[in-house]
Protein backbone atom coordinates (compact mmCIF):
# COMPACT_ATOMS: atom_id res chain seq x y z
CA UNK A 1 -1.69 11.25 10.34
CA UNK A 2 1.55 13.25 10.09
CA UNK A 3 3.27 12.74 6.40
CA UNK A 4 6.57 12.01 8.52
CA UNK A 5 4.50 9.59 10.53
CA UNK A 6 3.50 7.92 8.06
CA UNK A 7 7.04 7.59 6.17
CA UNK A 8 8.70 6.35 9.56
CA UNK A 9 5.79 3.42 9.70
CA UNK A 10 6.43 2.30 6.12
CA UNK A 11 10.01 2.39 6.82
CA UNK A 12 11.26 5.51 5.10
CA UNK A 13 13.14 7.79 6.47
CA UNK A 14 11.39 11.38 6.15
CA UNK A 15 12.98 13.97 4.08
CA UNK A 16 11.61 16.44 1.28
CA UNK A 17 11.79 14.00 -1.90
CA UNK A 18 10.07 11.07 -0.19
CA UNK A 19 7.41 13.95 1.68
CA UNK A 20 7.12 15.57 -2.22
CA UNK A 21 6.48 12.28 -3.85
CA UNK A 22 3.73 11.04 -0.72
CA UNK A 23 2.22 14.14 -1.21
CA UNK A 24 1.70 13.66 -5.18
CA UNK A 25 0.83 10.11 -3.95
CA UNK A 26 -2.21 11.39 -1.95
CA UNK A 27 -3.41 13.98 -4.14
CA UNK A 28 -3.48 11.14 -6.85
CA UNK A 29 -5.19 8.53 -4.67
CA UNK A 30 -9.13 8.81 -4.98
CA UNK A 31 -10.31 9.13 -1.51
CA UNK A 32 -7.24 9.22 -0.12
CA UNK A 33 -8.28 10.43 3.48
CA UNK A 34 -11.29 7.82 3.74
CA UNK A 35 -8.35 4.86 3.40
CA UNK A 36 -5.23 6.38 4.54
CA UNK A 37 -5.51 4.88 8.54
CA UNK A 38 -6.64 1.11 6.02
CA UNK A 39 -3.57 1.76 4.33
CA UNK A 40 -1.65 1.52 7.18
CA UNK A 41 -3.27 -1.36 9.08
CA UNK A 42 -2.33 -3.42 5.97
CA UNK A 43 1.41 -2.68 5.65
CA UNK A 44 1.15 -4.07 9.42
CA UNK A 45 -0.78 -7.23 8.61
CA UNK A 46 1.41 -7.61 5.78
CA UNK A 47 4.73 -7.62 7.44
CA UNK A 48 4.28 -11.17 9.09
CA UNK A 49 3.58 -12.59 5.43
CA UNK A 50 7.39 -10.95 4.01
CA UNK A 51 5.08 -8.52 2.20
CA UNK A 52 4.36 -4.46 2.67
CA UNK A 53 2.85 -1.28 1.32
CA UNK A 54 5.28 1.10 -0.82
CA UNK A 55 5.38 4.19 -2.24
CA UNK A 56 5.88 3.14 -6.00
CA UNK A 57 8.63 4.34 -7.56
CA UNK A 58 7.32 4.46 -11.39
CA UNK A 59 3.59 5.63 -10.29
CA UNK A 60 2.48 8.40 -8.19
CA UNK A 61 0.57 5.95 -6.00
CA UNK A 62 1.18 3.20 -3.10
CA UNK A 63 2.09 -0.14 -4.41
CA UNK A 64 1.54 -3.49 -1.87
CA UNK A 65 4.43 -5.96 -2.64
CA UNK A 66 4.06 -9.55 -1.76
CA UNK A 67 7.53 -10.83 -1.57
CA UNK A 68 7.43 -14.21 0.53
CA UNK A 69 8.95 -17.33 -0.84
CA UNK A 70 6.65 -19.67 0.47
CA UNK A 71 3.61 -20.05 -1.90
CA UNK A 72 1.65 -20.73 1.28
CA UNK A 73 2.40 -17.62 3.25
CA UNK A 74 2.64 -15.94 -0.17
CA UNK A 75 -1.53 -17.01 -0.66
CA UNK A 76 -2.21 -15.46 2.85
CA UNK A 77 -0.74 -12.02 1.78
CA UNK A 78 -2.96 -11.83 -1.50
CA UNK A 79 -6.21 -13.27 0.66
CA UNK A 80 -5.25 -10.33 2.92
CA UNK A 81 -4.97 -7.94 0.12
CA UNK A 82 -8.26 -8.95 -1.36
CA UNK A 83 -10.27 -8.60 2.25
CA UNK A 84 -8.89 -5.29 2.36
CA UNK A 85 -10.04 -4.09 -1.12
CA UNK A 86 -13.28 -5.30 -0.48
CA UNK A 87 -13.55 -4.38 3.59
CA UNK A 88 -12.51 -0.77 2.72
CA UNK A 89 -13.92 -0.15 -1.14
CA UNK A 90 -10.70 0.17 -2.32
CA UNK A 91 -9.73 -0.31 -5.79
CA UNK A 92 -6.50 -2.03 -6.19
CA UNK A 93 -4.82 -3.03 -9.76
CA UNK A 94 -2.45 -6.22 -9.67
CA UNK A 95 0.33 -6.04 -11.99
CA UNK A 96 0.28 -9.31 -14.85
CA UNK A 97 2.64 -11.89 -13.54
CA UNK A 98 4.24 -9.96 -10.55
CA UNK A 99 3.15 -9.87 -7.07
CA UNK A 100 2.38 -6.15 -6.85
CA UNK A 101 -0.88 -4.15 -6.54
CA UNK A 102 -1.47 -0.73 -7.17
CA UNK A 103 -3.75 1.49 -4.70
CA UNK A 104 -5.59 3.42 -6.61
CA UNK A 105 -8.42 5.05 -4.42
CA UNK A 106 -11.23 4.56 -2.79
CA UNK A 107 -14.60 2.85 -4.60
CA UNK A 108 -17.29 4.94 -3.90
């Protein structure tokens, strides 16, 4: 997938910062082309549960933020998160009392 593809589907609009920082974001994702298209496909499941895939701005790495206000709908998001970590092999690291994950790569 295109880098300014990929921007435009997560919402960004491309320029040479955010295409920098998504390329140091893909160098330091392990695996990064084996989960890329998985990476994607969740931001879009996401999006119906007021949560989404990010590129974090504090780590060079994607960050999935559940933001919904309903704890039921809320649930759903982190279910989905969860069936994609272990669908895909994907190692994800939730923050301690926040409702983000980190991506970090691929689990061989």
């Amino acid at each position: 997938m295109q880098k300014e593809a990929m921007l435009t589907q997560l919402g960004y609009v491309p320029n040479d910062a955010l295409l920098k920082q998504l390329q140091k974001i893909e160098g330091n994702t392990v695996g990064y082309e084996k989960i890329q298209k998985h990476i994607m496909d969740l931001h879009d499941h996401l999006k119906v549960d007021d949560s989404y895939v990010a590129m974090s701005n504090t780590n060079d790495c994607f960050k999935i933020k559940i933001d919904s206000q309903s704890p039921e709908i809320a649930k759903e998001a982190h279910e989905k998160v969860k069936h994609f970590s272990e669908k895909y092999k994907v190692t994800v690291n939730k923050l301690e009392n926040k409702n983000t994950y980190y991506i970090v790569g691929f689990n061989h």
